[in-house]
PDB file of N, CA and C in Angstrom:
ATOM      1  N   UNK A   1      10.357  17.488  -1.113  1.00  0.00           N
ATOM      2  CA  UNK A   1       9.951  16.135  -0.851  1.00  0.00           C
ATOM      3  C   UNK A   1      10.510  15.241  -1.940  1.00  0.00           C
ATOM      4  N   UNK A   2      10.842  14.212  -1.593  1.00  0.00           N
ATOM      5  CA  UNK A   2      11.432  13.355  -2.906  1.00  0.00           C
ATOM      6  C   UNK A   2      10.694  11.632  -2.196  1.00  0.00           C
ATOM      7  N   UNK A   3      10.620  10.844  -3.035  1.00  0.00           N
ATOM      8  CA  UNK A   3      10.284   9.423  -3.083  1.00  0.00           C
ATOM      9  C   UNK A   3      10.397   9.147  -1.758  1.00  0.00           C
ATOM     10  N   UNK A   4       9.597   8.149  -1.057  1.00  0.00           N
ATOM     11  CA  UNK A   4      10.012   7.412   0.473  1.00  0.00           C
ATOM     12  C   UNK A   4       9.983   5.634  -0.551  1.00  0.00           C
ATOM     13  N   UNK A   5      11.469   5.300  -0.334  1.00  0.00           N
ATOM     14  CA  UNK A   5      11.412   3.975  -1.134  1.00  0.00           C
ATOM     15  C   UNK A   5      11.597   3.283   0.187  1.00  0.00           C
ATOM     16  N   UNK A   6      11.266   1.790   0.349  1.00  0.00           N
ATOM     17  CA  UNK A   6      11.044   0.683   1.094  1.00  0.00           C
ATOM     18  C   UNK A   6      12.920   0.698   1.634  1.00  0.00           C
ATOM     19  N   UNK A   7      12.861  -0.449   2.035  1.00  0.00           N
ATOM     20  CA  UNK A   7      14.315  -1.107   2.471  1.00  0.00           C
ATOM     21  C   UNK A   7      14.764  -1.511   0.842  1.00  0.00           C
ATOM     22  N   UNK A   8      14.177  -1.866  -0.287  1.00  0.00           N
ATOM     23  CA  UNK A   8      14.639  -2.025  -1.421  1.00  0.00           C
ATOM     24  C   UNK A   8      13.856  -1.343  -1.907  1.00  0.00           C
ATOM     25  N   UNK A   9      14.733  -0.156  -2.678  1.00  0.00           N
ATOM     26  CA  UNK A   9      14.514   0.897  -3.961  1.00  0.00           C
ATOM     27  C   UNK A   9      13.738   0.094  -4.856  1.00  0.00           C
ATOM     28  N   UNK A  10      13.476  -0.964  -5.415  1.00  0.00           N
ATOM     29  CA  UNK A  10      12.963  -1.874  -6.303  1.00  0.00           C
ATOM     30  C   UNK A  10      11.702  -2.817  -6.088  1.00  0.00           C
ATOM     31  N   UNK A  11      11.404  -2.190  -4.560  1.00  0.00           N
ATOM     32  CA  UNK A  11      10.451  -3.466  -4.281  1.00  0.00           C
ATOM     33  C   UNK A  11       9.054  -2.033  -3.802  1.00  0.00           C
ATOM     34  N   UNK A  12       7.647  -1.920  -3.459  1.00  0.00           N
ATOM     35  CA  UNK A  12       6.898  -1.621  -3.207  1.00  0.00           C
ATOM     36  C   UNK A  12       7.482   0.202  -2.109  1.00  0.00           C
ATOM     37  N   UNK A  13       7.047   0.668  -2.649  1.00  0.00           N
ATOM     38  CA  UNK A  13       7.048   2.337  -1.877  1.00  0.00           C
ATOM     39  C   UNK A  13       6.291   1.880  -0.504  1.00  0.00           C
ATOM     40  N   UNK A  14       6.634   2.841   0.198  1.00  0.00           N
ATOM     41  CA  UNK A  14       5.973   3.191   1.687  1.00  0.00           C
ATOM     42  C   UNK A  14       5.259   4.579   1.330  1.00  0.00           C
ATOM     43  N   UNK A  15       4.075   4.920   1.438  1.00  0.00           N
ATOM     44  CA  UNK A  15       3.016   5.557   1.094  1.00  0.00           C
ATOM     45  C   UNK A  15       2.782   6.369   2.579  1.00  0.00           C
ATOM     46  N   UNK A  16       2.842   7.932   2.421  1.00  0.00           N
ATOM     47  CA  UNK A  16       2.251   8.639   3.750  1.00  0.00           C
ATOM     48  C   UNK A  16       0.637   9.191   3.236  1.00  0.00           C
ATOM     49  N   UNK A  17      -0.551   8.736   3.516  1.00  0.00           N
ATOM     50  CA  UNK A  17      -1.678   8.872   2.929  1.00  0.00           C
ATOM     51  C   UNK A  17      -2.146   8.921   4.454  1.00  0.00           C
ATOM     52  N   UNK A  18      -3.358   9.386   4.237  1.00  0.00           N
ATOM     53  CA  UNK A  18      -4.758   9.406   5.120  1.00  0.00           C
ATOM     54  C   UNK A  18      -5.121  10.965   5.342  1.00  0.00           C
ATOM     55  N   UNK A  19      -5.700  10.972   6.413  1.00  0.00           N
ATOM     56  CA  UNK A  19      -6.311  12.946   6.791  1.00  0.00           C
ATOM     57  C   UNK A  19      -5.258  13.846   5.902  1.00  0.00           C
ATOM     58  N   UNK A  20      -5.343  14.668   5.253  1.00  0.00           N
ATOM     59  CA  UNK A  20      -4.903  15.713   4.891  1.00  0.00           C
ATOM     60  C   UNK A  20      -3.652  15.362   3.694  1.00  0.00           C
ATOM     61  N   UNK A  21      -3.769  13.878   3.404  1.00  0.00           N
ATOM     62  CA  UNK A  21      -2.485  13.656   2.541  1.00  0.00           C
ATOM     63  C   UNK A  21      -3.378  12.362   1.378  1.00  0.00           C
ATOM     64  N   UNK A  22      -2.390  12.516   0.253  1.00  0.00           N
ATOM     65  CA  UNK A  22      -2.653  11.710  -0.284  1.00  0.00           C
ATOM     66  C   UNK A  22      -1.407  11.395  -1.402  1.00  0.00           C
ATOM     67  N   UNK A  23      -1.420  10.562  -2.228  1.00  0.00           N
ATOM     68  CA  UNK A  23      -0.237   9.960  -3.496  1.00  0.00           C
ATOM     69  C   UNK A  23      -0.628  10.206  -4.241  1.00  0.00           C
ATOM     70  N   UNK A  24       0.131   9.927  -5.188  1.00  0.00           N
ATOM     71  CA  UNK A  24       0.353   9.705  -6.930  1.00  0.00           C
ATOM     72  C   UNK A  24       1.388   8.966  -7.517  1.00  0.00           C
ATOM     73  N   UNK A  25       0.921   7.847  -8.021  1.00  0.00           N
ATOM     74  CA  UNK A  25       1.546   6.912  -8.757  1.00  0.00           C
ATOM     75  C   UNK A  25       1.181   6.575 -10.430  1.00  0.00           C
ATOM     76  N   UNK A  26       2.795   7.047 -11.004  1.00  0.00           N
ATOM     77  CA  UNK A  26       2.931   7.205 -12.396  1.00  0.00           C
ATOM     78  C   UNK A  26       3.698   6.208 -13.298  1.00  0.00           C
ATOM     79  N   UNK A  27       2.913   5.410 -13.521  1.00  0.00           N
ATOM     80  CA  UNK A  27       3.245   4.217 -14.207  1.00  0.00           C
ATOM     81  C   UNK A  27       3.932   5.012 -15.654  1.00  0.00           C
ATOM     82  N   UNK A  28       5.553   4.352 -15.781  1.00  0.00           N
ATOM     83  CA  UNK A  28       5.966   5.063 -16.752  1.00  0.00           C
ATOM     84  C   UNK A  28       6.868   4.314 -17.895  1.00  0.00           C
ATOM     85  N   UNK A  29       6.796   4.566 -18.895  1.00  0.00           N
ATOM     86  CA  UNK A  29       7.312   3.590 -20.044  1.00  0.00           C
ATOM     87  C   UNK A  29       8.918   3.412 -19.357  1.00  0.00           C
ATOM     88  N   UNK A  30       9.299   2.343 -19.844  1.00  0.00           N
ATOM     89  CA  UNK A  30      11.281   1.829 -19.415  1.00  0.00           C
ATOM     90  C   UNK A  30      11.779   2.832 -19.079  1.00  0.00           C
ATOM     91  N   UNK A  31      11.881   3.366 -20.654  1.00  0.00           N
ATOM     92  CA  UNK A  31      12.543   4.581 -21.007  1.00  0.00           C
ATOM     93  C   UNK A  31      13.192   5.601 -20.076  1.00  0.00           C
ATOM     94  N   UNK A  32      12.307   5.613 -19.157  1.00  0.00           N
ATOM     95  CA  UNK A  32      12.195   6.862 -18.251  1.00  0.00           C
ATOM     96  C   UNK A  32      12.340   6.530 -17.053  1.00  0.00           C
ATOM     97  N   UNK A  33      13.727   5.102 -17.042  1.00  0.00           N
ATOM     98  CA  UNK A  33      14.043   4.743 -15.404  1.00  0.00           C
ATOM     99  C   UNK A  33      15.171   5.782 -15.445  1.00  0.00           C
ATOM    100  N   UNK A  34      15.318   6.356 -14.196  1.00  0.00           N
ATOM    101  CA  UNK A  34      16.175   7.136 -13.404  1.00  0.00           C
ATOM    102  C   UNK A  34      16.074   8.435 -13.759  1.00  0.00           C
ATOM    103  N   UNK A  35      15.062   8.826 -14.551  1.00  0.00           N
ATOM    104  CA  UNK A  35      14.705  10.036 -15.026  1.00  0.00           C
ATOM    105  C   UNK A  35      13.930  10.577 -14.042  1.00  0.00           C
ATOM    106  N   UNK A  36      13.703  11.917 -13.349  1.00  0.00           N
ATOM    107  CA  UNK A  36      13.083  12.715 -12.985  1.00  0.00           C
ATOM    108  C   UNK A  36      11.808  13.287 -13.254  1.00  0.00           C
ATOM    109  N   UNK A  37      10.829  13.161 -12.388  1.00  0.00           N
ATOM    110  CA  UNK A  37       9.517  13.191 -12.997  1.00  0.00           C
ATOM    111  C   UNK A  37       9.324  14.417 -11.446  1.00  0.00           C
ATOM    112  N   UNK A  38       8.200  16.103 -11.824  1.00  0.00           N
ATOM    113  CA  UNK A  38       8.284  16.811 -10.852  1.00  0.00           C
ATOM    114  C   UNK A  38       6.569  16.599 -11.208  1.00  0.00           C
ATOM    115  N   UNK A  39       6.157  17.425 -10.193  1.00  0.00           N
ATOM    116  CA  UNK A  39       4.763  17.896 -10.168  1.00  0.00           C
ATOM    117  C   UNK A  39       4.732  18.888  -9.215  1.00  0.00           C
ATOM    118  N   UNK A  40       3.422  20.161  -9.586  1.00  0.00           N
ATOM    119  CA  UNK A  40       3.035  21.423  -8.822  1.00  0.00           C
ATOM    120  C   UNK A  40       1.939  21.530  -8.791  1.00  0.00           C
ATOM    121  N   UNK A  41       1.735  22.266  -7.549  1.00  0.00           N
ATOM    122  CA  UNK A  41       0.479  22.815  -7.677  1.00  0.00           C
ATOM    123  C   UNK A  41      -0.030  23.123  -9.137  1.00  0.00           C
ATOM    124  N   UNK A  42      -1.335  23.478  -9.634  1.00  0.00           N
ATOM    125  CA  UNK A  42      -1.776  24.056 -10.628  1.00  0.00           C
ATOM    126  C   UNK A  42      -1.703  25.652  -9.785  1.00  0.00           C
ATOM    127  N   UNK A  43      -1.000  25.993 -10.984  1.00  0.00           N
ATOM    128  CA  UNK A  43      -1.059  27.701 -10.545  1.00  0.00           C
ATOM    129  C   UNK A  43       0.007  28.196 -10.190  1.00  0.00           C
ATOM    130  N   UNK A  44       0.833  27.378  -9.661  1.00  0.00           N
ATOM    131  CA  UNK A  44       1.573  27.434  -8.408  1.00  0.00           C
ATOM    132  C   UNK A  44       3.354  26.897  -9.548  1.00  0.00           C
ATOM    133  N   UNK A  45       3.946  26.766 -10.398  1.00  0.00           N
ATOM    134  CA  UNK A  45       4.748  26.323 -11.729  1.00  0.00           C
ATOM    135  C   UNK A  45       5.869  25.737 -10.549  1.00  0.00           C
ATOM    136  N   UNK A  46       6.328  26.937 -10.053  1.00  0.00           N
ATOM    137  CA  UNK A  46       7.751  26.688  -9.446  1.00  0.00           C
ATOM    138  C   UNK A  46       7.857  26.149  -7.786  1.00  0.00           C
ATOM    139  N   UNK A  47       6.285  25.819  -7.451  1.00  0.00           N
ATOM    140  CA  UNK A  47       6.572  24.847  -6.169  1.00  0.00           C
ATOM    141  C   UNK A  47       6.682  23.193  -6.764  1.00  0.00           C
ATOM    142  N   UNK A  48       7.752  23.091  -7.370  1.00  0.00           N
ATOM    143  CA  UNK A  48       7.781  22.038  -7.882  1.00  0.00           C
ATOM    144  C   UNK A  48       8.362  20.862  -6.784  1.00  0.00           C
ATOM    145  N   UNK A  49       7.806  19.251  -6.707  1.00  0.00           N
ATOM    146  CA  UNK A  49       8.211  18.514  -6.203  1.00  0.00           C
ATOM    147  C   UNK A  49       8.914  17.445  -7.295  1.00  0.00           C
ATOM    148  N   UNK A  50       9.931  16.716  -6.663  1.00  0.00           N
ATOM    149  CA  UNK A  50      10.078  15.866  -7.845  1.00  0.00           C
ATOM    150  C   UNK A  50      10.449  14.409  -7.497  1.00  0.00           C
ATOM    151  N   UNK A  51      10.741  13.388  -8.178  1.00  0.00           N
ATOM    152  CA  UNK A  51      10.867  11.811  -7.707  1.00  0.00           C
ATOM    153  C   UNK A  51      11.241  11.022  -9.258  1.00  0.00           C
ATOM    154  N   UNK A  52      12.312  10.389  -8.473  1.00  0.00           N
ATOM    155  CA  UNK A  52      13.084   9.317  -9.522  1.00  0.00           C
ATOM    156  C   UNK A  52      11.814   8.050  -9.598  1.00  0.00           C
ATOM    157  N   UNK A  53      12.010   7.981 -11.429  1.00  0.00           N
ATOM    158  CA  UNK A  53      11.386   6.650 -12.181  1.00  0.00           C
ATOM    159  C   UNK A  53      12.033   5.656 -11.627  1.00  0.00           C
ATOM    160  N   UNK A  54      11.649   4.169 -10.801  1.00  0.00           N
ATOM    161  CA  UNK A  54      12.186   3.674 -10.603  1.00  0.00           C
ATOM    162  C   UNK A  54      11.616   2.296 -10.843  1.00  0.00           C
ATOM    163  N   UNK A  55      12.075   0.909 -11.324  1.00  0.00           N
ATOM    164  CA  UNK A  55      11.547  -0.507 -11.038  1.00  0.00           C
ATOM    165  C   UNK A  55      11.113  -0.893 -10.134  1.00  0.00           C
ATOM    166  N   UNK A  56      10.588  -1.036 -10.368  1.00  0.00           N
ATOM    167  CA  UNK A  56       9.620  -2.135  -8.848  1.00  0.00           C
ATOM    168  C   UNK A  56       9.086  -2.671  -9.247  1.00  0.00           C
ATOM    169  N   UNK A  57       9.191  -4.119  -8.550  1.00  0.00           N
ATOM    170  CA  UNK A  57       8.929  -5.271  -8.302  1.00  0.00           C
ATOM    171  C   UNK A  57       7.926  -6.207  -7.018  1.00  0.00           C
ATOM    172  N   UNK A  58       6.903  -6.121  -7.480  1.00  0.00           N
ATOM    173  CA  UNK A  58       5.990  -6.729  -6.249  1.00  0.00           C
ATOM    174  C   UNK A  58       4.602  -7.475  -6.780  1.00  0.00           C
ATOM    175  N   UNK A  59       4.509  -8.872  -6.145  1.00  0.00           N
ATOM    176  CA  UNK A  59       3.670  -9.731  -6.293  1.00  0.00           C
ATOM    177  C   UNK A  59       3.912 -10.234  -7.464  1.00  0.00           C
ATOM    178  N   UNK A  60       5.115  -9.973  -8.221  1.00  0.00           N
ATOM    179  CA  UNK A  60       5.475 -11.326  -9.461  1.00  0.00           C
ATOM    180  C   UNK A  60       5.052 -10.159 -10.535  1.00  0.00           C
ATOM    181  N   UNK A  61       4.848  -8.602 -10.438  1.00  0.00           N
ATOM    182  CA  UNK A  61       4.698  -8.154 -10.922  1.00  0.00           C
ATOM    183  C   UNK A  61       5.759  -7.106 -11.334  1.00  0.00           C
ATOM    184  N   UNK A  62       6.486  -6.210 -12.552  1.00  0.00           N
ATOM    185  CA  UNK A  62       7.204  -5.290 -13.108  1.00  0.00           C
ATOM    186  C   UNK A  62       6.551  -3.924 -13.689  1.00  0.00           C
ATOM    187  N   UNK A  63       6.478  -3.106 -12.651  1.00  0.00           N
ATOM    188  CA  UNK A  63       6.531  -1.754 -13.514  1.00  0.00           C
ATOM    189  C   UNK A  63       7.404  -1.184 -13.283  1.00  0.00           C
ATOM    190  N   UNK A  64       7.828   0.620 -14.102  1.00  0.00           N
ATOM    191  CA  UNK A  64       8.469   1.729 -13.615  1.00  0.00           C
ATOM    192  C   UNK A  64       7.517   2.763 -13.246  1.00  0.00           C
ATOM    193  N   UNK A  65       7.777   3.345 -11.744  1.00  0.00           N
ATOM    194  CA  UNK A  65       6.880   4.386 -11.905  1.00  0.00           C
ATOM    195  C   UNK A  65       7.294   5.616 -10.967  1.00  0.00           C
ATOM    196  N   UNK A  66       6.459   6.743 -10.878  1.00  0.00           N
ATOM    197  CA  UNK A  66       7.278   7.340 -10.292  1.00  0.00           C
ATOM    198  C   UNK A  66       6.008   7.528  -9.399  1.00  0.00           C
ATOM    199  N   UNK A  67       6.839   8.020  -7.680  1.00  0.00           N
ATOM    200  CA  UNK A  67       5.993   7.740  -6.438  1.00  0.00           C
ATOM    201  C   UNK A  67       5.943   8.763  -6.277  1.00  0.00           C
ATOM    202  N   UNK A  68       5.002   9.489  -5.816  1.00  0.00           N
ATOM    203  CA  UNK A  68       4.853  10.935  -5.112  1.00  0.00           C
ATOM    204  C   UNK A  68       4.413  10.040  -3.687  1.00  0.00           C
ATOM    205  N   UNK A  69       4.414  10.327  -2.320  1.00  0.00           N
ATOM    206  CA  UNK A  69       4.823   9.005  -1.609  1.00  0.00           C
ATOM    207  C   UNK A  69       3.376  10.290  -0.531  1.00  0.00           C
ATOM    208  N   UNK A  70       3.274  11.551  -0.508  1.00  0.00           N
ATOM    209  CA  UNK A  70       2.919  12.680   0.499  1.00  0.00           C
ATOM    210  C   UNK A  70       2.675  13.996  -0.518  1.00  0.00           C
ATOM    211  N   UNK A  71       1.523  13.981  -0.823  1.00  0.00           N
ATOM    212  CA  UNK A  71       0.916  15.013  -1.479  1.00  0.00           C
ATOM    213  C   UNK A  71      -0.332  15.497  -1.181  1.00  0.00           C
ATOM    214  N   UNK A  72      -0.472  17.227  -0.604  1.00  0.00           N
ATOM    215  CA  UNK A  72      -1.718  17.587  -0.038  1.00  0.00           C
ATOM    216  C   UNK A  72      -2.804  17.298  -1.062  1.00  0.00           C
ATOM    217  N   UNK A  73      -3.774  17.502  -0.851  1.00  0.00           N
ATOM    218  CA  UNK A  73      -4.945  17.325  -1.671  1.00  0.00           C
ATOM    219  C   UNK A  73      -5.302  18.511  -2.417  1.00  0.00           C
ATOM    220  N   UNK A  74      -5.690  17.847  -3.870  1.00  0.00           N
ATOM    221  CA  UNK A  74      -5.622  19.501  -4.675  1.00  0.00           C
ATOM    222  C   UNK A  74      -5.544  18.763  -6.392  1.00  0.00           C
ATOM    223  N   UNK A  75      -5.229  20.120  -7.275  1.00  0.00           N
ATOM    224  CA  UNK A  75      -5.234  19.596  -8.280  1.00  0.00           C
ATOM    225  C   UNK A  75      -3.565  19.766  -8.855  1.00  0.00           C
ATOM    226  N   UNK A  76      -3.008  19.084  -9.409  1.00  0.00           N
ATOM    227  CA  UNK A  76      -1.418  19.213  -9.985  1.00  0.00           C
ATOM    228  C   UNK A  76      -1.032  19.291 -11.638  1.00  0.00           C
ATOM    229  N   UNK A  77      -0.287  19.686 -11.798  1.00  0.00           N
ATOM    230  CA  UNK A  77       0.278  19.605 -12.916  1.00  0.00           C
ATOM    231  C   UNK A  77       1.648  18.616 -13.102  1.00  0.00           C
ATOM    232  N   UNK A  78       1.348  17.546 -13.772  1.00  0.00           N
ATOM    233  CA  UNK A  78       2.833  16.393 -13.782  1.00  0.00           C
ATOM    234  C   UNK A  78       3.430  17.488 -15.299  1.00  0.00           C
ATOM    235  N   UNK A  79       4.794  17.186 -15.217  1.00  0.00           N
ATOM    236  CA  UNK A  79       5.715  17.752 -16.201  1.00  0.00           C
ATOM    237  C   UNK A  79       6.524  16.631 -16.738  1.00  0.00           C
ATOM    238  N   UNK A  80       6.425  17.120 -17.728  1.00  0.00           N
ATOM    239  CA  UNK A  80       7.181  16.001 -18.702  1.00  0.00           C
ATOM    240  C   UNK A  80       8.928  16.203 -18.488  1.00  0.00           C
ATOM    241  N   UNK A  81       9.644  15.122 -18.791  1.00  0.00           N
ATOM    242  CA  UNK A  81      10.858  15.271 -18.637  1.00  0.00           C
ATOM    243  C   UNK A  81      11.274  16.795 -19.617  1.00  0.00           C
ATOM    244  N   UNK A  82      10.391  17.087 -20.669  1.00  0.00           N
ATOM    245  CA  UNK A  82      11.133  18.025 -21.456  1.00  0.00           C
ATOM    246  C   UNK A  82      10.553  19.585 -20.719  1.00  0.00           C
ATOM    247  N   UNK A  83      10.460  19.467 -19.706  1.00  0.00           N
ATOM    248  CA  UNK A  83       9.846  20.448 -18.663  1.00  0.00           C
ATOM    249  C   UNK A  83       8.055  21.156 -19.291  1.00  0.00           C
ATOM    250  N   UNK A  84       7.630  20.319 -20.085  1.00  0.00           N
ATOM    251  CA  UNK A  84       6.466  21.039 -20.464  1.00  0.00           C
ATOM    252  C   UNK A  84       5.559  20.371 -19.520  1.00  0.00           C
ATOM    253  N   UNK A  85       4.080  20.938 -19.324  1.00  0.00           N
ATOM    254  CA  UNK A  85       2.691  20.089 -18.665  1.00  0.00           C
ATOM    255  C   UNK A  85       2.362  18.764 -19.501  1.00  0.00           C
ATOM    256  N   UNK A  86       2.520  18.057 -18.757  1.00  0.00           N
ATOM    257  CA  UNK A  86       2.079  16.876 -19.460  1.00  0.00           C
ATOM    258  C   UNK A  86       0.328  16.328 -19.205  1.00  0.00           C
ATOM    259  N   UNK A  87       0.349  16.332 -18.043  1.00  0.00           N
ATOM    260  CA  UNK A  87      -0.999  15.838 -17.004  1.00  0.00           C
ATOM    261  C   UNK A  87      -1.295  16.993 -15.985  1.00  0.00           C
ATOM    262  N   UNK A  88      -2.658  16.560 -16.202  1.00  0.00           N
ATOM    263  CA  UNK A  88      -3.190  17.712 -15.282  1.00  0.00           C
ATOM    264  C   UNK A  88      -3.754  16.508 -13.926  1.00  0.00           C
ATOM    265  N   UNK A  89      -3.900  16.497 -12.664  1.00  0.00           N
ATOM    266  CA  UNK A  89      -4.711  15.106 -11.881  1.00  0.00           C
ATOM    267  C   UNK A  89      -4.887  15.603 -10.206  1.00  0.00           C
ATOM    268  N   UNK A  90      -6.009  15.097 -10.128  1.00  0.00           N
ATOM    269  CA  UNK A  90      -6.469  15.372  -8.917  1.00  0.00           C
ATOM    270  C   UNK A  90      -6.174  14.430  -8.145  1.00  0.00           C
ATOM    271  N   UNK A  91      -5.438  14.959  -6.646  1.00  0.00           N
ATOM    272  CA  UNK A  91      -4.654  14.039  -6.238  1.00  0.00           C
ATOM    273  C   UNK A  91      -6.200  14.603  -4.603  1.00  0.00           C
ATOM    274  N   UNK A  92      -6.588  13.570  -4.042  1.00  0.00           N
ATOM    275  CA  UNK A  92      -7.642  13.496  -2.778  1.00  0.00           C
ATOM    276  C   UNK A  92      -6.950  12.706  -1.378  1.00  0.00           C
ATOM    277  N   UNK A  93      -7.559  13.277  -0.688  1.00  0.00           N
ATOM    278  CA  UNK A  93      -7.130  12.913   0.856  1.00  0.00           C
ATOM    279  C   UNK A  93      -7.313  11.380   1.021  1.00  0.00           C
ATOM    280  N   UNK A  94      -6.137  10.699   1.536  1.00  0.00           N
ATOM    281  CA  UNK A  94      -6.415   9.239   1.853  1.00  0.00           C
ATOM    282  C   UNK A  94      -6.837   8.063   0.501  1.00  0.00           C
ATOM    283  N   UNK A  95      -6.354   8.493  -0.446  1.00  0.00           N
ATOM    284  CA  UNK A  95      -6.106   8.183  -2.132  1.00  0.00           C
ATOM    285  C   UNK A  95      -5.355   8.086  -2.938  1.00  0.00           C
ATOM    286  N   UNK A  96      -4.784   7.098  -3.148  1.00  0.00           N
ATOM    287  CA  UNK A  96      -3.662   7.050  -4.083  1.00  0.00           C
ATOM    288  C   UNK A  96      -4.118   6.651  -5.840  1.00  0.00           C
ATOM    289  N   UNK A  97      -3.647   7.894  -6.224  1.00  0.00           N
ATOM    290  CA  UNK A  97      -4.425   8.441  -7.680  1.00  0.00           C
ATOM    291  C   UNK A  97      -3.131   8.003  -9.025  1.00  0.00           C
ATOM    292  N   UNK A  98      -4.125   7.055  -9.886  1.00  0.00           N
ATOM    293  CA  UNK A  98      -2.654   6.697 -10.717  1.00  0.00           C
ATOM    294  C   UNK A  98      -3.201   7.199 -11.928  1.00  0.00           C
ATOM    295  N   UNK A  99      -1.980   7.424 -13.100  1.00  0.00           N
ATOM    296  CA  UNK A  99      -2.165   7.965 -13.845  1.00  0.00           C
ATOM    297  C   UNK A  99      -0.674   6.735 -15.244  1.00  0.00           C
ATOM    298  N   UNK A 100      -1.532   6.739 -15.720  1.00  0.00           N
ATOM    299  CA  UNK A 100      -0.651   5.314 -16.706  1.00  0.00           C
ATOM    300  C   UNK A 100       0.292   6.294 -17.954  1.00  0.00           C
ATOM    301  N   UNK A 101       1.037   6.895 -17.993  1.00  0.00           N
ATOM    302  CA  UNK A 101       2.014   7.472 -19.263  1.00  0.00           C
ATOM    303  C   UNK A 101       2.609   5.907 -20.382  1.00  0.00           C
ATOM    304  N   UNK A 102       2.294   4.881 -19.791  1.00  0.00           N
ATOM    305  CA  UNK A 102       2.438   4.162 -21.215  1.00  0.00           C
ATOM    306  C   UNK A 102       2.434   4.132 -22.310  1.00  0.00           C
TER     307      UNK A 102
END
C-alpha cells in the first residue's frame, strides 16, 4: 500500500476509513520531505507498509506529513527513517489517529 494523494500531491490526501479501516497521519519536521516513513504490525517487523513525507497545503495551512491513507485496525509500530521503532500507535476503525514527530 503506498499514499492515495488527491489530484495535487500537495494539497489534502483522500482517506479510505470507515468499517474495518482506518488512517494515520504523521505530522513530520521539513527535514523529512520525500523521505520514506514505513509502519507494521506490532509483532509482525517485515509486513512493512510505507509512504512518502510530503507538503500539503490546505485551508491556508502548511504541514509535512506522512499519510497512511487504509490501515486495518490494530496496534503499529512507525519506524524511523534510520530503520529503528520510533512510535508505537493505535490505529481504530473509522479514525484517523495522528501522531506529531515535531
Amino acid at each position: 500500500m503506498t499514499e492515495q494523494a488527491g489530484p495535487d500531491r500537495n494539497g489534502p490526501a483522500l482517506l479510505d476509513i470507515g468499517r474495518g479501516r482506518g488512517a494515520l497521519l504523521l505530522l513530520c519536521p521539513a527535514e523529512l520531505m520525500r523521505r520514506e516513513i514505513e509502519v507494521s504490525p506490532v509483532g509482525a517487523d517485515q509486513q512493512r507498509v510505507h509512504t512518502e513525507v510530503l507538503r500539503r497545503v490546505w485551508g491556508g495551512l502548511t504541514a509535512h506529513t506522512a499519510v497512511f491513507a487504509e490501515l486495518s485496525p490494530g496496534e503499529y509500530t512507525v519506524w524511523g527513517i534510520d530503520g529503528t521503532p520510533r512510535s508505537r500507535v493505535t490505529v481504530q476503525e473509522g479514525v484517523v489517529t495522528q501522531v506529531d514527530w515535531r
